[in-house]
N, C-alpha and C. Protein backbone atom coordinates (compact mmCIF):
# COMPACT_ATOMS: atom_id res chain seq x y z
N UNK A 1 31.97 24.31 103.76
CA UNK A 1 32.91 25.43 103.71
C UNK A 1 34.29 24.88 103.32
N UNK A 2 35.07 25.47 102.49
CA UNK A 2 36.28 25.08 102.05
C UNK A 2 37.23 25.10 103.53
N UNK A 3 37.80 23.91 103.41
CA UNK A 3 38.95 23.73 104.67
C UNK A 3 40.08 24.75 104.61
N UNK A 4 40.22 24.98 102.97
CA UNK A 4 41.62 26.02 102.99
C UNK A 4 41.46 27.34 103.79
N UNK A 5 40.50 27.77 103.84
CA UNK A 5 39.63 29.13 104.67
C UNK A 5 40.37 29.03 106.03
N UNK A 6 41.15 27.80 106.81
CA UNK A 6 41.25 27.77 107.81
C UNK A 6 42.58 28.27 108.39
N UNK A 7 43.59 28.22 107.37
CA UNK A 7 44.75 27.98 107.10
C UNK A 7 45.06 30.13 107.04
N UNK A 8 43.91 30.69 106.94
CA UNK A 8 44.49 32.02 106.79
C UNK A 8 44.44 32.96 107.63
N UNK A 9 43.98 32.03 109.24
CA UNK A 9 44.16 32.93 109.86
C UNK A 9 45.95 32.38 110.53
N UNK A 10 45.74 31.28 110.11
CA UNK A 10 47.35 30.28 110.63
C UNK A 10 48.04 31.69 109.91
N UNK A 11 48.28 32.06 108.63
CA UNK A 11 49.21 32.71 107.70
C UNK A 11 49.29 33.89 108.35
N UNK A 12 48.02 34.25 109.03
CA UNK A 12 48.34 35.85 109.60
C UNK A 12 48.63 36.04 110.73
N UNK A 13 48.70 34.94 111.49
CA UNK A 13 49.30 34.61 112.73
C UNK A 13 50.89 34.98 112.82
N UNK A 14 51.22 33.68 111.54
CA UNK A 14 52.76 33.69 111.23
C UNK A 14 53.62 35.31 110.74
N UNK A 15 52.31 35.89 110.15
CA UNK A 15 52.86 36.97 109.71
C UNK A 15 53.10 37.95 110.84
N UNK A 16 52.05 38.45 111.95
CA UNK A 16 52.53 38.61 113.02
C UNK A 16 53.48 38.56 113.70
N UNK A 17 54.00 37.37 113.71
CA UNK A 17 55.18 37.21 114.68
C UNK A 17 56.09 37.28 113.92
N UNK A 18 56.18 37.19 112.62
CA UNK A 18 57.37 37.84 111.50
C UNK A 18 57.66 39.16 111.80
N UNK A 19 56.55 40.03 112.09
CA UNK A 19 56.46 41.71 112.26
C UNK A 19 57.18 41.97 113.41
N UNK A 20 56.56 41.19 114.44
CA UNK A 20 56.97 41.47 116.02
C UNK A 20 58.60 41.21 116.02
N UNK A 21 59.30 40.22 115.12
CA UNK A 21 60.60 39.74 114.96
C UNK A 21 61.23 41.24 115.04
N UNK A 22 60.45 40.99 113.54
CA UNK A 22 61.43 42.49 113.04
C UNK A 22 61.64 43.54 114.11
N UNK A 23 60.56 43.88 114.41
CA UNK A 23 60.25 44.99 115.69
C UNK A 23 61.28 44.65 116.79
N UNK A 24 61.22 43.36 116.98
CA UNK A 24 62.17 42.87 118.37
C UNK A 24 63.69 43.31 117.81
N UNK A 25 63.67 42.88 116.48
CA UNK A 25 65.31 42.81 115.86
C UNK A 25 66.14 44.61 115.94
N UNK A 26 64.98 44.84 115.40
CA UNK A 26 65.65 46.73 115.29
C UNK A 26 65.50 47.31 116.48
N UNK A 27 65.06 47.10 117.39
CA UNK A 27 64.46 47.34 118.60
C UNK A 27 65.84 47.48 119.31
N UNK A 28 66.37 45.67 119.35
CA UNK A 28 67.13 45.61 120.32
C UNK A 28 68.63 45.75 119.58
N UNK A 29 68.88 45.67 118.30
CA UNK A 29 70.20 46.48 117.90
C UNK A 29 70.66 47.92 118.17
N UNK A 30 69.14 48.33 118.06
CA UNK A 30 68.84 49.63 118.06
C UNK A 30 69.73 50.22 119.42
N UNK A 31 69.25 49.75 120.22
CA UNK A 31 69.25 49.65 121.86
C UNK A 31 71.21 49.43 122.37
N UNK A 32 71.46 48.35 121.38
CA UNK A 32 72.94 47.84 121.80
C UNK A 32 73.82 48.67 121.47
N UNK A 33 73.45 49.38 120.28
CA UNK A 33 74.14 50.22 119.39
C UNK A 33 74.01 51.76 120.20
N UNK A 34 72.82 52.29 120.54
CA UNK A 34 72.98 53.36 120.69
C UNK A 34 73.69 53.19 122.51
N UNK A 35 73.46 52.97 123.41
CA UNK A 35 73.83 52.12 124.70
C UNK A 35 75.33 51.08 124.64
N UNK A 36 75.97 51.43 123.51
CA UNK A 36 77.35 50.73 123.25
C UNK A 36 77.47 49.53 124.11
N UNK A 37 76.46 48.56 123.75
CA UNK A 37 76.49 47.04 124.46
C UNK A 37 77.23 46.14 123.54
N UNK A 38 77.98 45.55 124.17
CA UNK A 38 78.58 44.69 123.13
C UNK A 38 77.89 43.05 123.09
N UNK A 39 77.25 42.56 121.98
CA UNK A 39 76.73 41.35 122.17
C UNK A 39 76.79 40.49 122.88
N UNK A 40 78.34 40.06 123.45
CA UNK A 40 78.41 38.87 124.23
C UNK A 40 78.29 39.29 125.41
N UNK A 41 78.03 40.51 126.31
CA UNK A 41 77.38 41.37 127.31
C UNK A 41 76.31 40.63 127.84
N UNK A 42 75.21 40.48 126.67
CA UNK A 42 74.15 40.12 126.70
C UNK A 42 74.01 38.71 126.51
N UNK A 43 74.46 37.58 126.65
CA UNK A 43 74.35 36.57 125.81
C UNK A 43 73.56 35.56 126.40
N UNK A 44 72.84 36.18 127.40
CA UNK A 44 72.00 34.89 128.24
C UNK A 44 70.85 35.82 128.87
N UNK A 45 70.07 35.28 128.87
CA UNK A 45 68.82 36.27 129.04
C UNK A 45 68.56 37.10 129.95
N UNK A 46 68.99 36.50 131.38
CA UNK A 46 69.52 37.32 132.62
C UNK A 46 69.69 38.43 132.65
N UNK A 47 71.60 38.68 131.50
CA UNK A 47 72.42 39.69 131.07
C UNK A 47 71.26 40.87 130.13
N UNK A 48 70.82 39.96 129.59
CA UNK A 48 69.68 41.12 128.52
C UNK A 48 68.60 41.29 129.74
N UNK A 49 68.25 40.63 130.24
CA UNK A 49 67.39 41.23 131.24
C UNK A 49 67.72 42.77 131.83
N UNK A 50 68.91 42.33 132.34
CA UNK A 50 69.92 43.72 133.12
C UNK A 50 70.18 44.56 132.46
N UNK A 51 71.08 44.60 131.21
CA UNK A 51 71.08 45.16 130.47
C UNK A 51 70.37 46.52 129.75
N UNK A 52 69.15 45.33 129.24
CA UNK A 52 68.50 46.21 128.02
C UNK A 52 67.26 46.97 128.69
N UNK A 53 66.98 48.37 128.35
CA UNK A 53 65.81 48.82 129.01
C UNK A 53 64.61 48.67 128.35
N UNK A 54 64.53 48.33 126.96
CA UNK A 54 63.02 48.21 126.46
C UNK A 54 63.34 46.77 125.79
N UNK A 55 62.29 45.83 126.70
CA UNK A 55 62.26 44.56 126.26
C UNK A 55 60.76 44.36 125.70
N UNK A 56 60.08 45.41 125.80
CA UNK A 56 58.55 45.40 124.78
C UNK A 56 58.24 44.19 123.56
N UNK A 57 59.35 44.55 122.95
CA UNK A 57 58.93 43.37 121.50
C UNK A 57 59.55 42.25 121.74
N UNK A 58 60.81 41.87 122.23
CA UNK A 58 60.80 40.62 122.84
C UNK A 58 60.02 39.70 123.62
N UNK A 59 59.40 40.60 124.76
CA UNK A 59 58.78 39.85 125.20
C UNK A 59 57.01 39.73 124.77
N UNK A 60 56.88 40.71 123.52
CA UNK A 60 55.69 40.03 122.53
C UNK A 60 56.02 38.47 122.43
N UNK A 61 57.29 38.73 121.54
CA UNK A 61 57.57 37.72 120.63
C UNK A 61 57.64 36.20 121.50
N UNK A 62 57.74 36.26 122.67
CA UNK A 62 57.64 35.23 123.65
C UNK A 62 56.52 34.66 123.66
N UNK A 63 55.41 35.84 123.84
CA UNK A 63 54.35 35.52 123.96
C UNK A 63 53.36 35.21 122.68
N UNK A 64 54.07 35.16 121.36
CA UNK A 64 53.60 34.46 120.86
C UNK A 64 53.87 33.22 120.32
N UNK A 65 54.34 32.60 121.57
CA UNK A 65 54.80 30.91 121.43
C UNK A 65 53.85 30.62 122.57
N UNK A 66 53.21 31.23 123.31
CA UNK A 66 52.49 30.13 124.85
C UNK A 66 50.86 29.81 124.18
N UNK A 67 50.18 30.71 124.00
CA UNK A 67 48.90 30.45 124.00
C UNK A 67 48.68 30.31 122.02
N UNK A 68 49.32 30.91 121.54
CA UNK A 68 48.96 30.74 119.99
C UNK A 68 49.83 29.03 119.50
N UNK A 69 50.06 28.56 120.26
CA UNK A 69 50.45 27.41 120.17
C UNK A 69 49.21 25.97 120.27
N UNK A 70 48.15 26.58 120.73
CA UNK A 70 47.56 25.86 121.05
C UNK A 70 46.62 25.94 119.84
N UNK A 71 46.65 27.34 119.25
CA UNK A 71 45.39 28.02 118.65
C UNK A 71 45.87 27.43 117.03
N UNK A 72 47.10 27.22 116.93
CA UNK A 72 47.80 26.76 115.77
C UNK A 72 47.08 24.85 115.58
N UNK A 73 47.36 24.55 116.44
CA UNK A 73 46.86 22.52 116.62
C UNK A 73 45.45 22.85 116.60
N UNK A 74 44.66 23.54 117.54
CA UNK A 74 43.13 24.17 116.72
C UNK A 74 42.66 23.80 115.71
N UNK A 75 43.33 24.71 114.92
CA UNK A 75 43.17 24.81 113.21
C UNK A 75 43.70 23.66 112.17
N UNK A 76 44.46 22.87 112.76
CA UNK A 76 44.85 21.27 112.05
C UNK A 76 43.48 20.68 112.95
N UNK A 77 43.59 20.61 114.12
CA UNK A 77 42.24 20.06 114.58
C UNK A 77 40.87 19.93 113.82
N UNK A 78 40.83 21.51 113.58
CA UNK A 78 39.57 22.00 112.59
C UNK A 78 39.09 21.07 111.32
N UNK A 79 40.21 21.82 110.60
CA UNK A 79 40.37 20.69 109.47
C UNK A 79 40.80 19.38 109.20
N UNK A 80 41.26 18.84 110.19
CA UNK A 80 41.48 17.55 109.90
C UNK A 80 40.22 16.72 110.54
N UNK A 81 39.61 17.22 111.18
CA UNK A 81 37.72 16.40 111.97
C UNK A 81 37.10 17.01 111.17
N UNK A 82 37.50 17.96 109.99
CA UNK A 82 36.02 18.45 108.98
C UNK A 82 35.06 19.18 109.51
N UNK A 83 35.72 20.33 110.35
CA UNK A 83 35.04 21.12 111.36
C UNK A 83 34.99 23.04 110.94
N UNK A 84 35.62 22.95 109.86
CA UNK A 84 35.59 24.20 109.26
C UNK A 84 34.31 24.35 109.07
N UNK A 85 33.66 25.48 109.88
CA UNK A 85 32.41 26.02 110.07
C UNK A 85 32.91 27.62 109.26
N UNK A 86 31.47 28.66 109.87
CA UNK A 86 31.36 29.79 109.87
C UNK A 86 31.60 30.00 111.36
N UNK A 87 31.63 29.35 112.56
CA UNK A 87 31.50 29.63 113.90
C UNK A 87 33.31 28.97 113.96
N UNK A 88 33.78 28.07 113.80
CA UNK A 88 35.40 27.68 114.15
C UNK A 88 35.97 28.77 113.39
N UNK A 89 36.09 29.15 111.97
CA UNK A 89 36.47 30.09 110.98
C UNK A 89 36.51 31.56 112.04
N UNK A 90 35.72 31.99 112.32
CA UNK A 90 34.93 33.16 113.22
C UNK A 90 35.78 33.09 114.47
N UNK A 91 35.63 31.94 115.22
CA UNK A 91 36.40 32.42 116.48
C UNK A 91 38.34 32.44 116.10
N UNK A 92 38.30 31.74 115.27
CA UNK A 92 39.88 31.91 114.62
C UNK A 92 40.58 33.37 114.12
N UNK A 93 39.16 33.66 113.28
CA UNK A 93 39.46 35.20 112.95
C UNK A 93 39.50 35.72 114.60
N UNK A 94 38.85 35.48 115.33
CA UNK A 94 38.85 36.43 116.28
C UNK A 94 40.25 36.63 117.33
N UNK A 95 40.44 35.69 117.39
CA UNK A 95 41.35 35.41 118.32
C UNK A 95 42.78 35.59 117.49
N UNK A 96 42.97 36.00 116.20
CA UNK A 96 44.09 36.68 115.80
C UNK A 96 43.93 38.03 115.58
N UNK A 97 42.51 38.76 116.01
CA UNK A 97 42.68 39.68 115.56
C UNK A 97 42.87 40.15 116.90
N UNK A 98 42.10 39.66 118.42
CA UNK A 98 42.24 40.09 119.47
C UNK A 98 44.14 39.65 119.68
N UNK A 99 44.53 39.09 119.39
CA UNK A 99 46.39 38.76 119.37
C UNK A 99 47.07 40.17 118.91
N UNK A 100 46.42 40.40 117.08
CA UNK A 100 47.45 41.66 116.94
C UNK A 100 46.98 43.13 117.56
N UNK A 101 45.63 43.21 118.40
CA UNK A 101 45.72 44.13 119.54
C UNK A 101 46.44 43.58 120.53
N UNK A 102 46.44 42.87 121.00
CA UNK A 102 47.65 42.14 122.14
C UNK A 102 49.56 43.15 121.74
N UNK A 103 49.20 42.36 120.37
CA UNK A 103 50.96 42.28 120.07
C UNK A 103 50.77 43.85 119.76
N UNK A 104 50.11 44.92 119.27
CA UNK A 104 49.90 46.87 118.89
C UNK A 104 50.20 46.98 120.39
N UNK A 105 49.16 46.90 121.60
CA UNK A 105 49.67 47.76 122.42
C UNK A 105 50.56 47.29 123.50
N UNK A 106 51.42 45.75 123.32
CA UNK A 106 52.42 45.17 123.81
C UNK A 106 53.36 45.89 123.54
N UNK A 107 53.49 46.59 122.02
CA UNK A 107 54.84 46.73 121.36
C UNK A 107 54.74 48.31 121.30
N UNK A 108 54.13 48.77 121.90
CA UNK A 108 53.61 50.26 121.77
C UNK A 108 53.28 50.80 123.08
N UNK A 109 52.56 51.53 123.10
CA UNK A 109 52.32 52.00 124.94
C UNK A 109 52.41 50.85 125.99
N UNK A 110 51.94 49.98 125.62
CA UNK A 110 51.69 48.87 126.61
C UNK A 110 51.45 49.26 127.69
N UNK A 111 50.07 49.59 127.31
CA UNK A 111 49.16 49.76 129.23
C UNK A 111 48.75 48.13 129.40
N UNK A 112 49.21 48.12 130.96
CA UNK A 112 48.61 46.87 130.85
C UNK A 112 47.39 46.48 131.03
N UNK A 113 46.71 47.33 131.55
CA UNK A 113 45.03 46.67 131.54
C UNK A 113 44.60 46.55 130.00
N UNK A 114 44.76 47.29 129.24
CA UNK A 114 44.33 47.51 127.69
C UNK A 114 45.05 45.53 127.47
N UNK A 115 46.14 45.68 127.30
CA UNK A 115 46.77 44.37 127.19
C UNK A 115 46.12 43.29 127.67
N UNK A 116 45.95 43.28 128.83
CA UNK A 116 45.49 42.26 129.49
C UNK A 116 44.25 42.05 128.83
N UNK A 117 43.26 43.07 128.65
CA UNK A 117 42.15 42.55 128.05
C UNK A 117 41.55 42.71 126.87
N UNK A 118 42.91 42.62 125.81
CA UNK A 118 43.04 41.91 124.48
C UNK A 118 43.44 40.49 124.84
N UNK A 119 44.66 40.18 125.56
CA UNK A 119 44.81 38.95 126.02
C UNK A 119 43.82 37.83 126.60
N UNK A 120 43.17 38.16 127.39
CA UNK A 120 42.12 37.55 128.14
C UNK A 120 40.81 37.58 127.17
N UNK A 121 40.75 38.54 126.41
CA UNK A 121 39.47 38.27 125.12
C UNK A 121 39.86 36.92 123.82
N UNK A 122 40.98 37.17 123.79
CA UNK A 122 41.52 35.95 123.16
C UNK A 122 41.55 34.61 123.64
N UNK A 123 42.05 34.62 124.79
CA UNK A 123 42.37 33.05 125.41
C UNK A 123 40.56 32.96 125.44
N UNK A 124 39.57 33.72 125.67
CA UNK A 124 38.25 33.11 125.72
C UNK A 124 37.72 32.81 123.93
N UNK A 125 38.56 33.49 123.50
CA UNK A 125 37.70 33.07 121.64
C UNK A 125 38.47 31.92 121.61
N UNK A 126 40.00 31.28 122.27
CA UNK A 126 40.72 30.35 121.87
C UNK A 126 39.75 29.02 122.86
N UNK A 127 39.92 29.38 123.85
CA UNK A 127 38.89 28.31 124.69
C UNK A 127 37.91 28.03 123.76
N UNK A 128 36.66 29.02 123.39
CA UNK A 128 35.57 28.75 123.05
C UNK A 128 35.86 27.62 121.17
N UNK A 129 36.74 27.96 120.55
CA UNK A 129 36.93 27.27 119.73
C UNK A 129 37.35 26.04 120.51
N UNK A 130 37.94 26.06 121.12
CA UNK A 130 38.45 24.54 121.43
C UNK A 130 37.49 23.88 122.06
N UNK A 131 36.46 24.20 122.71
CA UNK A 131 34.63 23.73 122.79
C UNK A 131 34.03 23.58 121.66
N UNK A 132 34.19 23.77 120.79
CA UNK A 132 33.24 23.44 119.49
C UNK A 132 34.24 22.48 118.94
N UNK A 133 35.33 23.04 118.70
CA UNK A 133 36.12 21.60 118.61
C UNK A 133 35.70 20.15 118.98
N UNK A 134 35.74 20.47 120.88
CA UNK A 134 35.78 19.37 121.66
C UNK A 134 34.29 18.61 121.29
N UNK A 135 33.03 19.29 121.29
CA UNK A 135 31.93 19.16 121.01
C UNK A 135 31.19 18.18 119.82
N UNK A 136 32.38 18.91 118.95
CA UNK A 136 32.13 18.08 117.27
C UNK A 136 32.98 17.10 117.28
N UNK A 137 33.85 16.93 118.16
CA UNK A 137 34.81 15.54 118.32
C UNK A 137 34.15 14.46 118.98
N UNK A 138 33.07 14.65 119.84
CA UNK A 138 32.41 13.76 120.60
C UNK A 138 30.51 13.23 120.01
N UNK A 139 30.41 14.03 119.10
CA UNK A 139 29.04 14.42 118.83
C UNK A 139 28.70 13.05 117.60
């Protein structure tokens, strides 16, 4: 299987959290502007804590630095041990696609059970790749 195959769920990852940016960016101008906050109000996370009432896409955007961090070294993992399968490829797709349900109803209704178990379906497609990983690293 071509190694480059591996690299596109990396791209739609990145693109994600490009989206969620944006979302966070208009979100929270949005917010300062209409709520006449003046920037340096806010200038430490605390203050935006207090502050701001919808921290929805921010705190996507947080969350896609903890666990997709791992899922990112994965995919150099992948391809650099020559592990680009149909099964590593597969759980990669999966686990970005269970992310941008994560990051839809994070940044949107955000129920949290729905959340939670887009979240928790992911960290198990991210685990389970990192077992086939670990598997073909030792094998």
């Amino acid at each position: 299987m071509d190694p480059r195959l591996m690299w596109w769920p990396a791209v739609t990852m990145a693109a994600l959290t490009f989206v969620v940016w944006l979302r966070m960016y208009f979100m929270r101008v949005g917010e300062m502007k209409r709520e006449r906050i003046h920037p340096q109000a806010v200038a430490l996370s605390a203050q935006m804590a207090e502050r701001l009432k919808d921290t929805r896409a921010a705190d996507n955007f947080r969350n896609l630095f903890e666990l997709p961090v791992l899922f990112y070294f994965a995919l150099v993992v992948a391809v650099q041990s020559g592990q680009v399968t149909a099964i590593t490829l597969s759980l990669a797709w999966l686990f970005v696609a269970l992310r941008i349900a994560h990051s839809a109803i994070h940044c949107s209704y955000n129920k949290v059970y729905h959340r939670f178990y887009a979240y928790f379906a992911g960290g198990v497609a991210l685990w389970l790749l990192w077992a086939v990983l670990a598997f073909g690293l030792i094998k």
